[in-house]
N, C-alpha and C. Protein backbone atom coordinates (compact mmCIF):
# COMPACT_ATOMS: atom_id res chain seq x y z
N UNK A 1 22.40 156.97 9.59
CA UNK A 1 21.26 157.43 8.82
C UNK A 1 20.25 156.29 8.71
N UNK A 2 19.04 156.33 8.79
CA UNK A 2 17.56 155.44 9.07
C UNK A 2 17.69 155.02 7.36
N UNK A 3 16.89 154.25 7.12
CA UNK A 3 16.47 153.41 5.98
C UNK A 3 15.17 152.61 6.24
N UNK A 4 14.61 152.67 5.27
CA UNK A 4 13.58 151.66 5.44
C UNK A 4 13.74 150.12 5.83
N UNK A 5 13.01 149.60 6.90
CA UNK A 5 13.07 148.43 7.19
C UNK A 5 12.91 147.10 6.19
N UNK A 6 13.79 146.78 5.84
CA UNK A 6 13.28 145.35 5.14
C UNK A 6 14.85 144.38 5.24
N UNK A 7 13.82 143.61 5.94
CA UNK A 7 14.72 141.96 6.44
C UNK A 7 14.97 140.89 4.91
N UNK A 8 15.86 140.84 4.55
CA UNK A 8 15.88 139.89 3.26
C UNK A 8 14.78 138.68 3.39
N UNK A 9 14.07 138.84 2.05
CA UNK A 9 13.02 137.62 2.24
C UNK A 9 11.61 137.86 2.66
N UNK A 10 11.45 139.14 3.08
CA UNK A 10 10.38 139.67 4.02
C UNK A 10 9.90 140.43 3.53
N UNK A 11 8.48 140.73 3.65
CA UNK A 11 7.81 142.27 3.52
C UNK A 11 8.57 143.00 3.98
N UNK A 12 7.95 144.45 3.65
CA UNK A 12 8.00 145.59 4.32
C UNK A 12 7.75 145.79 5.54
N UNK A 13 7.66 146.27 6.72
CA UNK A 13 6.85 146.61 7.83
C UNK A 13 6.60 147.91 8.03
N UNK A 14 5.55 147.95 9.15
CA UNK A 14 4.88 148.95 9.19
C UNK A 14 5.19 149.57 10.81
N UNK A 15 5.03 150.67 10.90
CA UNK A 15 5.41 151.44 12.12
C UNK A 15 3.90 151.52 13.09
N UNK A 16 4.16 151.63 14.41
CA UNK A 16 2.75 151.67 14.94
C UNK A 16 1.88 153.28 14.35
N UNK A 17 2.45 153.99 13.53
CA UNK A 17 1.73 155.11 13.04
C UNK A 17 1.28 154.70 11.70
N UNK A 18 1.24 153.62 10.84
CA UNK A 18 1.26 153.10 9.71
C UNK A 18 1.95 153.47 8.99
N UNK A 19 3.17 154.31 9.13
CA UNK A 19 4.01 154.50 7.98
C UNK A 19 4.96 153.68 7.94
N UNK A 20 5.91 153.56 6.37
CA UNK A 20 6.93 152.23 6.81
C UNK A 20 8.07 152.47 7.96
N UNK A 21 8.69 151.57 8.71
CA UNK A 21 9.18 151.04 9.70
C UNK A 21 10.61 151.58 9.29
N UNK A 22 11.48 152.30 10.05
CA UNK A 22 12.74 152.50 9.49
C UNK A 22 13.83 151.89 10.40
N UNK A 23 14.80 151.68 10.04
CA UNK A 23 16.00 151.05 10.91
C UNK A 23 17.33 151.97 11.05
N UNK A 24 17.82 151.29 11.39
CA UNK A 24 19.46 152.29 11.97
C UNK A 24 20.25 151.20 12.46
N UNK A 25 21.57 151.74 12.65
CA UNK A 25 22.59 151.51 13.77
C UNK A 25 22.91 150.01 12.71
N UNK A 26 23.22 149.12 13.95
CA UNK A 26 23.80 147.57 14.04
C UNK A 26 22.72 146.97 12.82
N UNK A 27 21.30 147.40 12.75
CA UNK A 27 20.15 146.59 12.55
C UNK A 27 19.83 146.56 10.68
N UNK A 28 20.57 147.96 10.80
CA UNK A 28 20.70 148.21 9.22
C UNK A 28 22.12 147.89 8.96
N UNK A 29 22.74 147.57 9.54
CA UNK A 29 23.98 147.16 9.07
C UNK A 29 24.29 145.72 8.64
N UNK A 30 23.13 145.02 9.71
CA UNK A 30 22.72 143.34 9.60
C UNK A 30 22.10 143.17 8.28
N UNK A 31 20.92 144.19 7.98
CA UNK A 31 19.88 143.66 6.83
C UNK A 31 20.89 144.21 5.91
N UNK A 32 22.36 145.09 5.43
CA UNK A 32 22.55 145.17 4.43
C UNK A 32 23.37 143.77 4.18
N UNK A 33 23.96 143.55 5.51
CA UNK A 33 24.92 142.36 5.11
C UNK A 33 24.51 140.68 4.28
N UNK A 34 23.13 140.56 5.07
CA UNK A 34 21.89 139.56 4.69
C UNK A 34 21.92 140.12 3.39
N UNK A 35 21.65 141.10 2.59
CA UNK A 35 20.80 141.16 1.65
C UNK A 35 22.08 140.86 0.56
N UNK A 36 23.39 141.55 0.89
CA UNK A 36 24.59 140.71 0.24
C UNK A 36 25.35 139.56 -0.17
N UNK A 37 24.72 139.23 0.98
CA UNK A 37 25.01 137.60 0.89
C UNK A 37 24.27 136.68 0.42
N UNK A 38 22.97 136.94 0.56
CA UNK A 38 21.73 136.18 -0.45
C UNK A 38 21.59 136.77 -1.45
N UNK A 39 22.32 137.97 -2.20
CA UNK A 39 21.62 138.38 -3.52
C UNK A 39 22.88 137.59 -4.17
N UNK A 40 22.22 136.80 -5.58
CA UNK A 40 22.93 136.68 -6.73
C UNK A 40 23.67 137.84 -7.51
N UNK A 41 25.27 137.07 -7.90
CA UNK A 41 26.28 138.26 -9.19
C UNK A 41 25.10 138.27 -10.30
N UNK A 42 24.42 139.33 -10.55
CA UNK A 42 24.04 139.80 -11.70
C UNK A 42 23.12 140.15 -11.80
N UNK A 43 22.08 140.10 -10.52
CA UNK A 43 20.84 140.52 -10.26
C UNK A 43 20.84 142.11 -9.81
N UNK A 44 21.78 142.60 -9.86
CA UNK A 44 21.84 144.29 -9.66
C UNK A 44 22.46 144.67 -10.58
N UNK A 45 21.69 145.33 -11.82
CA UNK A 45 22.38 145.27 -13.15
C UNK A 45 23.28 146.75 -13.13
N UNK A 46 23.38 147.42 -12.35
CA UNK A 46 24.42 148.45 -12.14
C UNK A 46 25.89 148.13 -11.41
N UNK A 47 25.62 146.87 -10.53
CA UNK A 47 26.59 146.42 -9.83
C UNK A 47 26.77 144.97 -10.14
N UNK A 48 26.96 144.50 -11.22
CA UNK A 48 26.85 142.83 -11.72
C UNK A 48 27.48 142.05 -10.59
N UNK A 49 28.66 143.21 -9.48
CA UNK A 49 29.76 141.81 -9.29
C UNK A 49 29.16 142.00 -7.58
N UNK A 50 27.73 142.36 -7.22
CA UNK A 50 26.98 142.62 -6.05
C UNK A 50 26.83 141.01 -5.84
N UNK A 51 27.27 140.76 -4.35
CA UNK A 51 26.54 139.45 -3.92
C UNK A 51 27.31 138.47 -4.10
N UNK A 52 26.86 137.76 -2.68
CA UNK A 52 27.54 136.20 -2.93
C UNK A 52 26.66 135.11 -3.27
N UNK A 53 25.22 134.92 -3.39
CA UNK A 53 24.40 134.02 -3.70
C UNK A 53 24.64 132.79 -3.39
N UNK A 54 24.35 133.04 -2.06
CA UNK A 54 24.51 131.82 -1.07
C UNK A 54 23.29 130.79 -1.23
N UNK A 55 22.60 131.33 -1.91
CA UNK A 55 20.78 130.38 -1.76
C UNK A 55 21.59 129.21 -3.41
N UNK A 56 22.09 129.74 -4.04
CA UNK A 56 22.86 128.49 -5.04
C UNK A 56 23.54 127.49 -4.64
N UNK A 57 23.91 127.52 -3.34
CA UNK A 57 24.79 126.32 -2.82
C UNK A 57 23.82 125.04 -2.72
N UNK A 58 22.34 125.77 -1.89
CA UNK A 58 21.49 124.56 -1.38
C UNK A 58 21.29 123.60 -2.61
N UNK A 59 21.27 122.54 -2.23
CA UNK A 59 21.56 121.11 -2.36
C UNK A 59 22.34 120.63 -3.27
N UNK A 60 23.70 121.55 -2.98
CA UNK A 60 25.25 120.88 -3.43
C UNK A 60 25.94 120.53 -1.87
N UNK A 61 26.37 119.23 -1.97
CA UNK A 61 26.57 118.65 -0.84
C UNK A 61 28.27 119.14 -0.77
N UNK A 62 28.72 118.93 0.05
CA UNK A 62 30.39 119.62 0.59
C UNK A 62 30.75 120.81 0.06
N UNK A 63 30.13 122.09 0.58
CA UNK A 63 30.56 123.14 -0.13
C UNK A 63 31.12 123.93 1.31
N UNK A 64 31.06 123.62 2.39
CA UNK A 64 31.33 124.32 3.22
C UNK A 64 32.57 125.18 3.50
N UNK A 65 33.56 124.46 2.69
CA UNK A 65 34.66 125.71 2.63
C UNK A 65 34.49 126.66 1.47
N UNK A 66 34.08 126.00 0.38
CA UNK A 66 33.39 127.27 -0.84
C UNK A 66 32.91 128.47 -0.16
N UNK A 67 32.00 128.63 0.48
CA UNK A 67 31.01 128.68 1.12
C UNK A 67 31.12 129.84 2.16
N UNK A 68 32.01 129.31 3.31
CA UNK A 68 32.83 130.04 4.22
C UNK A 68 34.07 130.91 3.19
N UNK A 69 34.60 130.55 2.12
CA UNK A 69 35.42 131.57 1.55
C UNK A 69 34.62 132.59 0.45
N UNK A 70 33.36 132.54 0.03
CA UNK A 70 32.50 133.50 -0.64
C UNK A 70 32.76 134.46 0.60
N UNK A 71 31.89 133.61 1.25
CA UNK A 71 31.29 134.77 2.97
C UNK A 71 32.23 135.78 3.10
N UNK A 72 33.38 135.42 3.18
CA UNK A 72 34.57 136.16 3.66
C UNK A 72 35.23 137.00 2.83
N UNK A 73 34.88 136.86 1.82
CA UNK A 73 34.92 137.59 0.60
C UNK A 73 34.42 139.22 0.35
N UNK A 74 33.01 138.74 0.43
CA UNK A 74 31.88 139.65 0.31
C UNK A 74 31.66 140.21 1.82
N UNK A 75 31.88 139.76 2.94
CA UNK A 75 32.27 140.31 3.74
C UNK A 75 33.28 141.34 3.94
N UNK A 76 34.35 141.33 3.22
CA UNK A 76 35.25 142.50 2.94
C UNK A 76 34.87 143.23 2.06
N UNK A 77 34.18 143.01 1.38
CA UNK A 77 33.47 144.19 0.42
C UNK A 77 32.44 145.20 0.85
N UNK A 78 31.84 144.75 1.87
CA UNK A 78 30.62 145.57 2.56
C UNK A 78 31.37 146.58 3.48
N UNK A 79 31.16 147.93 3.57
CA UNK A 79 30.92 149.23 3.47
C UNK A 79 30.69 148.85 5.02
N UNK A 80 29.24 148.30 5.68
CA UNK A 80 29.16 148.16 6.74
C UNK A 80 29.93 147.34 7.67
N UNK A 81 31.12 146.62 6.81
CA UNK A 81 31.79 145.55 7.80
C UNK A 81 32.99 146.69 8.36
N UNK A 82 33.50 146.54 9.68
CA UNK A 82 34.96 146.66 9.95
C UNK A 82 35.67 145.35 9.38
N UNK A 83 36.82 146.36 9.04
CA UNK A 83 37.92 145.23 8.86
C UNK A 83 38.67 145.22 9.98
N UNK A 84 38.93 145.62 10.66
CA UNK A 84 39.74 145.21 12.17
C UNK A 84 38.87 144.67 13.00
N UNK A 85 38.92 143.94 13.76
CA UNK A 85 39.02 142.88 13.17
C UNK A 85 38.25 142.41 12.15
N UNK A 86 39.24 141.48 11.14
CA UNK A 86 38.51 141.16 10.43
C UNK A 86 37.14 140.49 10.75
N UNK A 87 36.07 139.76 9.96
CA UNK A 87 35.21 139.22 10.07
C UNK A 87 35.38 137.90 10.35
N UNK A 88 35.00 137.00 11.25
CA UNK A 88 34.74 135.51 11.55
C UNK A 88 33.97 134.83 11.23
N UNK A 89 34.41 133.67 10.30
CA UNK A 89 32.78 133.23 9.40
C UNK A 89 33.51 131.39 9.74
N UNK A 90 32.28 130.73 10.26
CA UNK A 90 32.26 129.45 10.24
C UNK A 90 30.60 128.87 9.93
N UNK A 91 31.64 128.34 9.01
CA UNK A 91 30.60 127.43 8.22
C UNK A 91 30.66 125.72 8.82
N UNK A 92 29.69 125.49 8.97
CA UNK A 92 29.48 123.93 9.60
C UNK A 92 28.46 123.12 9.05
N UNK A 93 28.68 122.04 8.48
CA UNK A 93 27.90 120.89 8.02
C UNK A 93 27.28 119.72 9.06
N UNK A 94 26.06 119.91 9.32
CA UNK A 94 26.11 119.12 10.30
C UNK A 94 24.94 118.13 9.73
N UNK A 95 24.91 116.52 9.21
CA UNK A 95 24.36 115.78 8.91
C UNK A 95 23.77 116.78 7.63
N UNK A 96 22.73 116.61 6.89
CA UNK A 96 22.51 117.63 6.15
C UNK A 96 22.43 118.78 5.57
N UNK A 97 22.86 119.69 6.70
CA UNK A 97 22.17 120.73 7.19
C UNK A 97 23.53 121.58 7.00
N UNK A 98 23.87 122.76 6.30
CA UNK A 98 24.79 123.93 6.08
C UNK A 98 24.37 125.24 6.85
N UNK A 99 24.86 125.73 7.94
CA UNK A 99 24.77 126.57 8.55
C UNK A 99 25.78 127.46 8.78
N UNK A 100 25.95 128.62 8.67
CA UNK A 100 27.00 129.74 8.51
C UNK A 100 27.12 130.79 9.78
N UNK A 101 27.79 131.01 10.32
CA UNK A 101 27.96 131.82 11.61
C UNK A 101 28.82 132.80 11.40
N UNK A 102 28.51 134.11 11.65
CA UNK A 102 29.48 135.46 11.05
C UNK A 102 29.52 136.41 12.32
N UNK A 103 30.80 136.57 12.61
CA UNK A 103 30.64 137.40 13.50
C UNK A 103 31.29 138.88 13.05
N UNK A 104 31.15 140.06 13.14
CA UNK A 104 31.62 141.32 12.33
C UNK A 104 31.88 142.32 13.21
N UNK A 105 32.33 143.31 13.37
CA UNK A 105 32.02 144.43 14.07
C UNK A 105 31.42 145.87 12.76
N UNK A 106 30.22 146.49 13.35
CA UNK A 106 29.61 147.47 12.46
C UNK A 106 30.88 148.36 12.39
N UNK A 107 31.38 148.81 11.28
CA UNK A 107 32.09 149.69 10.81
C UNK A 107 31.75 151.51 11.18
N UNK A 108 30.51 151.52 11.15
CA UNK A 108 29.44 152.46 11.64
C UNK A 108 29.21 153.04 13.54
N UNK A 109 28.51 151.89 13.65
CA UNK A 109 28.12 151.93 15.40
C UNK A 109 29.55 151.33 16.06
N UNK A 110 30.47 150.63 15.60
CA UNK A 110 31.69 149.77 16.26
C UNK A 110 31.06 148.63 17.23
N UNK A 111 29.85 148.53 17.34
CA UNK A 111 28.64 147.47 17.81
C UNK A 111 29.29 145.94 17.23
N UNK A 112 29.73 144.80 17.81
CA UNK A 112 29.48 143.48 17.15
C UNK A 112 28.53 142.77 16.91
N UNK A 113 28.31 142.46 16.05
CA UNK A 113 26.89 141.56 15.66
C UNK A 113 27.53 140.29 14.98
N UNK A 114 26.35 139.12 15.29
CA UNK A 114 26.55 138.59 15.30
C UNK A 114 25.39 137.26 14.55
N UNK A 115 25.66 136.88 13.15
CA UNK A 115 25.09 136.50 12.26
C UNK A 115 24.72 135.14 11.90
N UNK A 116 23.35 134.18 12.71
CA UNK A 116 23.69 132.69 12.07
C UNK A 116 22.52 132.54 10.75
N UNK A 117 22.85 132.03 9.79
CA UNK A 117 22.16 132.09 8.65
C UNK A 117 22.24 130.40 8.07
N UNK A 118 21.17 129.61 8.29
CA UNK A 118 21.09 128.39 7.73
C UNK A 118 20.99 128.74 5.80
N UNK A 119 21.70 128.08 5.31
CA UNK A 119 22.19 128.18 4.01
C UNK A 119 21.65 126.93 3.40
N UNK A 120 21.59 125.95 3.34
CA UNK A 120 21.82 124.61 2.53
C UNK A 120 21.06 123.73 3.51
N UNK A 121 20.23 122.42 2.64
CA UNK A 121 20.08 121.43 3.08
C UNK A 121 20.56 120.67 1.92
N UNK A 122 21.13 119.66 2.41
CA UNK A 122 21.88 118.56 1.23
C UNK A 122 20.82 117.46 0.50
């Protein structure tokens, strides 16, 4: 089922007919997973325990297994993840820099996607 397009962090977009932009498949399965993982516990006041609020880590230095075990967390909670296989999440610190790599299969399309999301600078 289509949904309106919106990339966490981003406007809206617009369709070449000017109406808003809708998504599907793998693509809406990506922006729900993004929008889970960057929303803060308590900012969805119907769902308090929504989200791993990954944007709180930046500039706490060694969190990378924290970090990688939220992911994996809230990764089993999403609707759009398969759990067979489970989800693959590596988290890597490299000189400053916290970067997260998720690999999933859509529960939906059975499509793998495949997720790198810079998280943290120290």
């Amino acid at each position: 089922m289509a949904d309106i397009e919106h990339l966490y962090g981003n406007d809206l977009t617009v369709d070449s007919t000017g109406d808003l932009a809708v998504v599907d498949g793998t693509q809406l399965g990506t922006e729900r997973v993004i929008r889970r993982l960057m929303t803060s516990q308590g900012q969805y006041i119907f769902q308090p325990d929504y989200g791993a609020g990954l944007p709180s880590f930046i500039g706490l230095p060694g969190q990378a297994q924290n970090i990688a075990a939220v992911i994996q967390q809230q990764m089993q909670l999403e609707d759009v993840v398969s759990q067979v296989p489970l989800p693959a999440v590596n988290v890597q610190q490299v000189n400053n820099t916290v970067t997260a790599s998720i690999q999933y299969v859509d529960a939906e399309t059975g499509e793998s996607a495949v997720l790198t999301l810079p998280i943290a600078t120290t």
